[in-house]
C-alpha atoms as a PDB file:
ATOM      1  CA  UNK A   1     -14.392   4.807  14.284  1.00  0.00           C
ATOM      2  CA  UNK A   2     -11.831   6.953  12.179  1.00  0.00           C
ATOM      3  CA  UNK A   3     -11.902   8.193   8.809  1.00  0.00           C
ATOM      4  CA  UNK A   4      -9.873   5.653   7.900  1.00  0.00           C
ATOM      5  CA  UNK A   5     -11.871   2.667   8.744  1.00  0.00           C
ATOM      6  CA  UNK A   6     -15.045   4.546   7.851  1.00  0.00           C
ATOM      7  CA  UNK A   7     -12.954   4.954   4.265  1.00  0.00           C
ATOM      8  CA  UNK A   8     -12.041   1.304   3.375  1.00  0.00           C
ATOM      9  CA  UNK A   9     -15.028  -0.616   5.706  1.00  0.00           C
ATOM     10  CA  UNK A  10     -18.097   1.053   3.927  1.00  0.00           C
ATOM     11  CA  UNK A  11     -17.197   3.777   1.670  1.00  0.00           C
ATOM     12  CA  UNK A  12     -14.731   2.148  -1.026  1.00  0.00           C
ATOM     13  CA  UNK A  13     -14.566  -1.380  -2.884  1.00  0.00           C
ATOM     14  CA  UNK A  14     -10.578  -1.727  -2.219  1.00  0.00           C
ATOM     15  CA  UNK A  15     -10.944  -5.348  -4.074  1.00  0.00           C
ATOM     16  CA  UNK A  16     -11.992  -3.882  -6.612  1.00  0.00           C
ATOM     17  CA  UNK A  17      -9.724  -1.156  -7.284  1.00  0.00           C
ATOM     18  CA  UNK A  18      -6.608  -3.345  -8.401  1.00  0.00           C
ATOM     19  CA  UNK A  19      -8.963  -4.956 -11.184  1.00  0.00           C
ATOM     20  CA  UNK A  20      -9.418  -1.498 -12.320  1.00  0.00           C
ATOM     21  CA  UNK A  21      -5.766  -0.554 -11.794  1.00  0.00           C
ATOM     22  CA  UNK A  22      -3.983  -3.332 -13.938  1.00  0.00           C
ATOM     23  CA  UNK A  23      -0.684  -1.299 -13.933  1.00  0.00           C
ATOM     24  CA  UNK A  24      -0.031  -1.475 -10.387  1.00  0.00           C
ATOM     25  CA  UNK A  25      -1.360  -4.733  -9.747  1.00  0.00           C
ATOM     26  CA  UNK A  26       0.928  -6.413 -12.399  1.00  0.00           C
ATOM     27  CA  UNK A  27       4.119  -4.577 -11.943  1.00  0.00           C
ATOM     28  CA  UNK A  28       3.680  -4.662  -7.791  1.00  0.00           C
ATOM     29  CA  UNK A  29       3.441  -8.986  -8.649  1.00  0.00           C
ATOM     30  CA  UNK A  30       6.668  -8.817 -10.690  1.00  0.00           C
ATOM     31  CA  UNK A  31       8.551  -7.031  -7.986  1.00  0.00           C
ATOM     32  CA  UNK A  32       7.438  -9.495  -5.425  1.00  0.00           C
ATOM     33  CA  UNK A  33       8.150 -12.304  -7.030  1.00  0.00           C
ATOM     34  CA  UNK A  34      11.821 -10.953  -8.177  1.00  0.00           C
ATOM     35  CA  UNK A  35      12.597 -10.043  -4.401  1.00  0.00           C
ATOM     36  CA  UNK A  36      11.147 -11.922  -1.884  1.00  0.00           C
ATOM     37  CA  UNK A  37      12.770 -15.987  -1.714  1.00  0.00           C
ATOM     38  CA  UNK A  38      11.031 -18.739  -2.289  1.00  0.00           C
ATOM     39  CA  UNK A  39       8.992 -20.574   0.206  1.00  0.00           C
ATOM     40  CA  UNK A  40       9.074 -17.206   2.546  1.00  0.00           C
ATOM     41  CA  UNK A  41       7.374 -16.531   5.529  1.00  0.00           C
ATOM     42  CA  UNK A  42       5.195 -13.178   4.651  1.00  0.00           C
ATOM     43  CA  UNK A  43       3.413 -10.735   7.078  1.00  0.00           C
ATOM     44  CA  UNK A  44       1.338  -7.956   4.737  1.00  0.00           C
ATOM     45  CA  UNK A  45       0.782  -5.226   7.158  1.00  0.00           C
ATOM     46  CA  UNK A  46      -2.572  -3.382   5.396  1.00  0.00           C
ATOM     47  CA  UNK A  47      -2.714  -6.206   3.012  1.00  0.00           C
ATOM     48  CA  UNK A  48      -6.653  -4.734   2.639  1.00  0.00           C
ATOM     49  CA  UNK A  49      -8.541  -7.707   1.413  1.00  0.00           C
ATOM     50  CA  UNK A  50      -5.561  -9.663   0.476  1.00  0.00           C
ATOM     51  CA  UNK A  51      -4.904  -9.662  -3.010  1.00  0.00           C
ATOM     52  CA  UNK A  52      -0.938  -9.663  -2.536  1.00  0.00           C
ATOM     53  CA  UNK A  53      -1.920 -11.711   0.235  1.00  0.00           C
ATOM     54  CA  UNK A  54      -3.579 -14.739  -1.811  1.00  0.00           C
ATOM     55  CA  UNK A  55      -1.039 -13.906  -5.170  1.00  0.00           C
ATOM     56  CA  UNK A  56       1.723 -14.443  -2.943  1.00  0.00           C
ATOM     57  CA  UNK A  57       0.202 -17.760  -0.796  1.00  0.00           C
ATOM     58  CA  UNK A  58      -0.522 -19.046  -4.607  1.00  0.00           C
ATOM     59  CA  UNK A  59       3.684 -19.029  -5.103  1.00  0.00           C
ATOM     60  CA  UNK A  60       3.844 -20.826  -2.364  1.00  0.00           C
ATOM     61  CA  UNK A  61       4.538 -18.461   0.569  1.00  0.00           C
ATOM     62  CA  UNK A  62       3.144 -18.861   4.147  1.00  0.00           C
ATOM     63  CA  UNK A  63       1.351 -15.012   4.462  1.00  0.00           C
ATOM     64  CA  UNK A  64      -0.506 -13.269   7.514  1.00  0.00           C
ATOM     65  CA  UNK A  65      -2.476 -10.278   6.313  1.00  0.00           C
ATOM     66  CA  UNK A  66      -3.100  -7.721   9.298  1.00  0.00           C
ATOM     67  CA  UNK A  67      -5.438  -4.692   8.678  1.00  0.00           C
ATOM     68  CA  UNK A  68      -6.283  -2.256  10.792  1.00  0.00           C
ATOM     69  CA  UNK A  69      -9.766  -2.461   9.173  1.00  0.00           C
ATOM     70  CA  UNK A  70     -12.044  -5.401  10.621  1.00  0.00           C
ATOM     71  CA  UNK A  71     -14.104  -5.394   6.821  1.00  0.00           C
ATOM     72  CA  UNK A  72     -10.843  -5.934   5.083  1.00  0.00           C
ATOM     73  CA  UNK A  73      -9.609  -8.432   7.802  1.00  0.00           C
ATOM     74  CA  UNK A  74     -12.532 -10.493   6.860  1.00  0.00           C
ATOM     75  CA  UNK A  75     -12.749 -10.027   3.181  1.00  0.00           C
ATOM     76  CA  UNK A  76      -9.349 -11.346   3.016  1.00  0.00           C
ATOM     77  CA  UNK A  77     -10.448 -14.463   4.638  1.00  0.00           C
ATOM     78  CA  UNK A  78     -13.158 -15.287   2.308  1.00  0.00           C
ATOM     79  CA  UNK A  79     -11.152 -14.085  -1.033  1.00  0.00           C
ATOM     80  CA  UNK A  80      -8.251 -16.513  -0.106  1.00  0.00           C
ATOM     81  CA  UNK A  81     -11.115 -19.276   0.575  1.00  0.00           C
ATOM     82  CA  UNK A  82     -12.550 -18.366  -2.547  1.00  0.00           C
ATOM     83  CA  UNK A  83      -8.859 -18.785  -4.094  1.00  0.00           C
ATOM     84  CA  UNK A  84      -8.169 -22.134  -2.584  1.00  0.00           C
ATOM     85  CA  UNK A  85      -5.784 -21.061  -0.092  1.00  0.00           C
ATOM     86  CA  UNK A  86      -4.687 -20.912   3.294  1.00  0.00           C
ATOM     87  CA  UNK A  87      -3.150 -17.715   5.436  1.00  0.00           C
ATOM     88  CA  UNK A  88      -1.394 -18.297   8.146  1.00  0.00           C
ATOM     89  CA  UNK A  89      -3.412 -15.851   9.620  1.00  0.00           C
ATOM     90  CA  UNK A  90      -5.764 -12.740   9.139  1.00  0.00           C
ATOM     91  CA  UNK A  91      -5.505 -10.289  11.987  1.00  0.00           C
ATOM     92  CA  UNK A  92      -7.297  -6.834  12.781  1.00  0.00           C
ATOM     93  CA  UNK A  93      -4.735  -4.438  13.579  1.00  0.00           C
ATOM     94  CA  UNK A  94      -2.807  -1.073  13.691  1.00  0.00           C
ATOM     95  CA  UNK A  95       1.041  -1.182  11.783  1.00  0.00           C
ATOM     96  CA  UNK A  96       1.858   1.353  15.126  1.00  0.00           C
ATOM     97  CA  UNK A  97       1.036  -1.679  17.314  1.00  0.00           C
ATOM     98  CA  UNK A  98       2.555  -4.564  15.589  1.00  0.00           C
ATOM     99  CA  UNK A  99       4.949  -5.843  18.095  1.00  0.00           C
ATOM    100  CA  UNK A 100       2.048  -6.312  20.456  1.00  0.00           C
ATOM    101  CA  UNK A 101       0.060  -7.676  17.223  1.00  0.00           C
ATOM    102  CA  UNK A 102       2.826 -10.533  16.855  1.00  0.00           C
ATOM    103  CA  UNK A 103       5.031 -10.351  19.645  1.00  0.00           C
ATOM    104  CA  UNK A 104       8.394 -12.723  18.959  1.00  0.00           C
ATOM    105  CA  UNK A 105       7.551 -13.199  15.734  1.00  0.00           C
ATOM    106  CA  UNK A 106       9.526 -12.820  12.742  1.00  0.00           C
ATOM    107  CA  UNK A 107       9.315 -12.512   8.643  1.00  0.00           C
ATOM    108  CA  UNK A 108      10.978 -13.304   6.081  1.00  0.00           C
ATOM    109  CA  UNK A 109       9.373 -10.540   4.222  1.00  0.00           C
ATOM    110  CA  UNK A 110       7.417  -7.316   5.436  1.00  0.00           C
ATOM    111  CA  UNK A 111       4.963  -5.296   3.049  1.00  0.00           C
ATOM    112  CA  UNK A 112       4.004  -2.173   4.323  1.00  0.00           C
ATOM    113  CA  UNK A 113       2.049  -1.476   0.900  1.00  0.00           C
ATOM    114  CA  UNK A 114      -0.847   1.130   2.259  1.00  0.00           C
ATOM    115  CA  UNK A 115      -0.464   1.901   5.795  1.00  0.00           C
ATOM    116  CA  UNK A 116       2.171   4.623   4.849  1.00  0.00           C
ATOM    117  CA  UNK A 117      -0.405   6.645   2.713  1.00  0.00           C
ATOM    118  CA  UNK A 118      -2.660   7.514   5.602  1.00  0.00           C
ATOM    119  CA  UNK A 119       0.151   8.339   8.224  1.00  0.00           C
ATOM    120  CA  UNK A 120       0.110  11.647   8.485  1.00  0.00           C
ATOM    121  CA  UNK A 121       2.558  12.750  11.685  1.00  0.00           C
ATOM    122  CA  UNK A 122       6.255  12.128  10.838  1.00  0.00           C
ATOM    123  CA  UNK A 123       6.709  10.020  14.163  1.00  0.00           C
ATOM    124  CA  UNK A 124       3.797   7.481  13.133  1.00  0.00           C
ATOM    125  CA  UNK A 125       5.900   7.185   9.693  1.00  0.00           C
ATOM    126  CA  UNK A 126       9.110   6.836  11.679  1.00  0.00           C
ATOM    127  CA  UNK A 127       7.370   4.499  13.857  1.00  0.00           C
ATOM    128  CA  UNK A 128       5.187   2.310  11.684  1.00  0.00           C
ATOM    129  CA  UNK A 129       8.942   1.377   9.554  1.00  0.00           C
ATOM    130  CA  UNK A 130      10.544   0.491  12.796  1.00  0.00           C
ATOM    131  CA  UNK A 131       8.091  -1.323  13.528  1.00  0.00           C
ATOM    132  CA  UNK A 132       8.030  -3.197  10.462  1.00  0.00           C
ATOM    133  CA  UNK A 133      11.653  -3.825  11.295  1.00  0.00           C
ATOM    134  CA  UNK A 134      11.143  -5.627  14.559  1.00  0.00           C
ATOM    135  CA  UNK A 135       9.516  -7.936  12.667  1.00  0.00           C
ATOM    136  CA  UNK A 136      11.774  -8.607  10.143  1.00  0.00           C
ATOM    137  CA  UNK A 137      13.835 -11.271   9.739  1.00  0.00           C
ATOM    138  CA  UNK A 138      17.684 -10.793  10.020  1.00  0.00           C
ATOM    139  CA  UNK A 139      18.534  -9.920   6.188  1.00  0.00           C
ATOM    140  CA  UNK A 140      14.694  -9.945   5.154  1.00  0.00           C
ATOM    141  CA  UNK A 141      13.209  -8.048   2.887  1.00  0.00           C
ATOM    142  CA  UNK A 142      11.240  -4.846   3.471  1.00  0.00           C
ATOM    143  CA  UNK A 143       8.824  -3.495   0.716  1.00  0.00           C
ATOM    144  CA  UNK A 144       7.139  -0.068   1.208  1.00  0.00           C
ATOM    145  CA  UNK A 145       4.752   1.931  -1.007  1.00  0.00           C
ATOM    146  CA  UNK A 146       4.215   5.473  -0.330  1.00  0.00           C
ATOM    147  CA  UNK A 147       1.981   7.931  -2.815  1.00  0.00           C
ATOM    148  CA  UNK A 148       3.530  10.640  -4.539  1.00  0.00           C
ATOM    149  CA  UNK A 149       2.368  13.994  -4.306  1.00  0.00           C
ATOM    150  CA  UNK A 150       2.070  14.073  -8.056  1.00  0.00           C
ATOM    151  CA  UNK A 151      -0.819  11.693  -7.888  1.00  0.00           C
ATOM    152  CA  UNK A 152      -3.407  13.694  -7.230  1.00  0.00           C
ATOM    153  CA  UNK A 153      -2.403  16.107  -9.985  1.00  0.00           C
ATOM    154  CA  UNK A 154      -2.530  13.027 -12.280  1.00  0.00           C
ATOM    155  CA  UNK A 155      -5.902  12.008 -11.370  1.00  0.00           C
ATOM    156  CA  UNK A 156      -7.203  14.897 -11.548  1.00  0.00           C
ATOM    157  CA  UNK A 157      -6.105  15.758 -15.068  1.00  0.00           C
ATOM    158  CA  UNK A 158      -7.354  12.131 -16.223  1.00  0.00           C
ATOM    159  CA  UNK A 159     -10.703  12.374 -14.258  1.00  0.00           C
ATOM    160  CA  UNK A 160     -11.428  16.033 -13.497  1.00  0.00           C
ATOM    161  CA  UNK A 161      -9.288  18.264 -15.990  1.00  0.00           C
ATOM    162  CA  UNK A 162     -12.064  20.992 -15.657  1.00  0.00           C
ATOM    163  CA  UNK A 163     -11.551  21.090 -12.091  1.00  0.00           C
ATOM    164  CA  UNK A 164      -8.013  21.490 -12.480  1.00  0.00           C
ATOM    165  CA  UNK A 165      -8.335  25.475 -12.061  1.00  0.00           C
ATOM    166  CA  UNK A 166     -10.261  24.962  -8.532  1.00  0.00           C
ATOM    167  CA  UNK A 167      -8.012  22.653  -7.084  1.00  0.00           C
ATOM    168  CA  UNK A 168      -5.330  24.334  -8.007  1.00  0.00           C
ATOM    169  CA  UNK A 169      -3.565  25.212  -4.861  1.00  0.00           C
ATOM    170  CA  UNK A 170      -5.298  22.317  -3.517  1.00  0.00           C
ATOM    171  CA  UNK A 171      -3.246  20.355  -5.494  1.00  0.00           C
ATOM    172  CA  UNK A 172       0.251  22.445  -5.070  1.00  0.00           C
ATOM    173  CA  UNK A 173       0.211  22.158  -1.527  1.00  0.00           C
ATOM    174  CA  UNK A 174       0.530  18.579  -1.394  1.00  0.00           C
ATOM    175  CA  UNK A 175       3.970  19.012  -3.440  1.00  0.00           C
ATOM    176  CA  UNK A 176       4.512  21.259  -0.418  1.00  0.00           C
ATOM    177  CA  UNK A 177       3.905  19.505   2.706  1.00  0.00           C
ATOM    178  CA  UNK A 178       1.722  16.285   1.395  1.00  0.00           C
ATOM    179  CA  UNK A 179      -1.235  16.503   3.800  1.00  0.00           C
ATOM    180  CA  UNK A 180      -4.768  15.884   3.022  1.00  0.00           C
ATOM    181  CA  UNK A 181      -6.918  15.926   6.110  1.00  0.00           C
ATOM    182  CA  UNK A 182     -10.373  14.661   5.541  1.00  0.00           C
ATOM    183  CA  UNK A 183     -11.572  16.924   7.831  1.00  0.00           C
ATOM    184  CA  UNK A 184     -10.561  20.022   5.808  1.00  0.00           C
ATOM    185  CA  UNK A 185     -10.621  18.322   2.260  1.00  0.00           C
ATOM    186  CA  UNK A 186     -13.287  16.613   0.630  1.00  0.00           C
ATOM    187  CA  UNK A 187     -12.795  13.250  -1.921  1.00  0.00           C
ATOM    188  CA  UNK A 188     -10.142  10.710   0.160  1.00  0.00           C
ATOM    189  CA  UNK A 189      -9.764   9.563   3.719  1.00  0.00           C
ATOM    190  CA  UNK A 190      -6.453  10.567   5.663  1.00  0.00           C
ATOM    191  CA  UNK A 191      -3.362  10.876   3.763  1.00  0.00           C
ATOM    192  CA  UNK A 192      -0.282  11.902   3.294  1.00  0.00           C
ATOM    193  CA  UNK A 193       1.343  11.880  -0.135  1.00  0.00           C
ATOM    194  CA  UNK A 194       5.200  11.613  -0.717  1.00  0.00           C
ATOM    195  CA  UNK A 195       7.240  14.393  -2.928  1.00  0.00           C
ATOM    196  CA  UNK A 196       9.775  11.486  -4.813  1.00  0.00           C
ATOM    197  CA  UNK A 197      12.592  12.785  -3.848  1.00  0.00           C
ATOM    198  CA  UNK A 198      11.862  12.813  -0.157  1.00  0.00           C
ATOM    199  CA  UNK A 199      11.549   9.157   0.333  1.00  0.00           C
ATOM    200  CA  UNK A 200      15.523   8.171  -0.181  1.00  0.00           C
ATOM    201  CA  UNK A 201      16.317  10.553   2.251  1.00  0.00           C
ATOM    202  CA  UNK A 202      13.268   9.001   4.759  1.00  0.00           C
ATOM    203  CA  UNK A 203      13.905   5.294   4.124  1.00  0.00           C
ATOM    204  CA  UNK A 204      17.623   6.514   5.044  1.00  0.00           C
ATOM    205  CA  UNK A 205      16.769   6.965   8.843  1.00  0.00           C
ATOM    206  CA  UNK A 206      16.722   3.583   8.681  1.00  0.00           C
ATOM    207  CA  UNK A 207      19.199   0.256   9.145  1.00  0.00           C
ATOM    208  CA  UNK A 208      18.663  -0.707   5.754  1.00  0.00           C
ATOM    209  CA  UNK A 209      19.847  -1.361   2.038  1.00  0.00           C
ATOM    210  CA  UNK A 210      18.001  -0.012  -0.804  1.00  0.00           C
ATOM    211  CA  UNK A 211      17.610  -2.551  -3.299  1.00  0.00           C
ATOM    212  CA  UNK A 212      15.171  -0.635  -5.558  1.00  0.00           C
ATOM    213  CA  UNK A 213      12.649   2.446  -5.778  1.00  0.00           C
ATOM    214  CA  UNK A 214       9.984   2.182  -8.189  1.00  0.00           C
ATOM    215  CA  UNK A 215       7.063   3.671  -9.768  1.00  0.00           C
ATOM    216  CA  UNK A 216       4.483   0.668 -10.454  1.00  0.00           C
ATOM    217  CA  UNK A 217       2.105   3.051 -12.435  1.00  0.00           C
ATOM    218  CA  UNK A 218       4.186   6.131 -14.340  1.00  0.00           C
ATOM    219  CA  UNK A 219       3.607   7.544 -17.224  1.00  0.00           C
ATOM    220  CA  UNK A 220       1.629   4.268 -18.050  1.00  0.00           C
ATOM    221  CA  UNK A 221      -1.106   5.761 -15.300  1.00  0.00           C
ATOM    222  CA  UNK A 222      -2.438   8.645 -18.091  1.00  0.00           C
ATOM    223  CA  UNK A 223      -3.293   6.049 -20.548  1.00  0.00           C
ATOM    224  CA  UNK A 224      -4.351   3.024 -17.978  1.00  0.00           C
ATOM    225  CA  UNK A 225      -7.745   2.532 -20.244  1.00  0.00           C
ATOM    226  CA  UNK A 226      -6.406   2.402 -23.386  1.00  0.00           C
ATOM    227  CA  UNK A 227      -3.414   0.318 -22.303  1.00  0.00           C
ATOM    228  CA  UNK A 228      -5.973  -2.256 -20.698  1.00  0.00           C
ATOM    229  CA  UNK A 229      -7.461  -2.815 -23.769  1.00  0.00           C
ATOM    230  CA  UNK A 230      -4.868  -3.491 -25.739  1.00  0.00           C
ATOM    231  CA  UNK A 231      -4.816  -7.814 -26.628  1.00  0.00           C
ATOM    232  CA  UNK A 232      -0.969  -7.958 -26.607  1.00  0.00           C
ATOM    233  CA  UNK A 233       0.773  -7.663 -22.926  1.00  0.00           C
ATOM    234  CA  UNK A 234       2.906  -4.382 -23.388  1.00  0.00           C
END
């Protein structure tokens, strides 16, 4: 088993984690609803345990959540059964091996929200978008999520500030060349985190139109807490 699906199948609550992180969650929904048609076929490629996955099948969209993580894969089945609704499908699977995964079918809609932060070879990036493409519908839509390199600075500084001076360089090499191996560096699974400016020029390589790029946490992500508790929606 790899880091990855040692990571997410017994070392982290991943349905969990959007409860905590209301700023993502919410702002992610708003986009989603704004972009992707009514009545859409969906495929959520590392939907995790489907909470886009059931959001989205609640407005009405037909959704298949594939993972490449058999707990998520099934957590996602009993969430949305929980929810009172259906998904077309739940599937256990890699975003590298997707036209095998589904082969002939296509989406109105791809997210690829997750499987681009643990990618850490350029070609699997490369590959995992086109990918994503042959699955995608003529003039669908394609929503990707990466995570900035100037995340971990930010958690840290919310979490750890008085580790700050030991992570240091840590921290300044991921603005650098975005790598975190888990076998080198303690605290997350694979990943590879995104300096801003490099993903126009990435999603470029690419046969499509940019219709938006986004930061669904911000500045907002210092104060999350306090923000939370606030009774008026902000």
């Amino acid at each position: 088993m790899g880091s990855i699906e040692q990571y997410y199948n017994y070392d982290y609550n991943e349905w969990e984690r959007l409860q905590r992180h209301r700023i993502e969650f919410e702002i992610t929904k708003r986009t989603l609803k704004k972009f992707i048609p009514g009545g859409a076929s969906v495929l959520d490629v590392g939907g995790r345990p489907g909470r886009y996955s059931i959001f989205l099948a609640q407005n009405g969209h037909e959704v298949t959540l594939v993972d490449l993580c058999e707990k998520m894969v099934e957590q996602a089945a009993k969430h949305s059964k929980e929810a009172g609704v259906e998904l077309k499908g739940c599937i256990q699977g890699n975003v590298l091996d997707l036209n095998k995964i589904l082969p002939g079918k296509e989406f109105d809609a791809v997210l690829c929200m997750g499987p681009m932060y643990h990618l850490l070879e350029e070609n699997q990036r490369e590959k995992a978008i086109n990918q994503c493409m042959d699955v995608l519908k003529k003039r669908g839509i394609l929503v990707v999520s990466f995570i900035s390199a100037y995340a971990p600075i930010v958690d840290c500084l919310r979490a750890y500030p008085q580790n700050i001076g030991q992570l240091k360089n840590r921290l300044l090499r991921y603005l650098e060349d975005g790598r975190h191996d888990s076998r080198v560096d303690m605290g997350f699974t694979d990943a590879y985190f995104f300096n801003p400016e490099q993903i126009e020029e990435f999603m470029s390589r690419f046969k499509l139109e940019t219709l938006k790029i986004m930061a669904v946490e911000g500045l907002g992500a210092i104060a999350e807490e306090k923000l939370m508790q606030l009774k008026e929606e902000v």
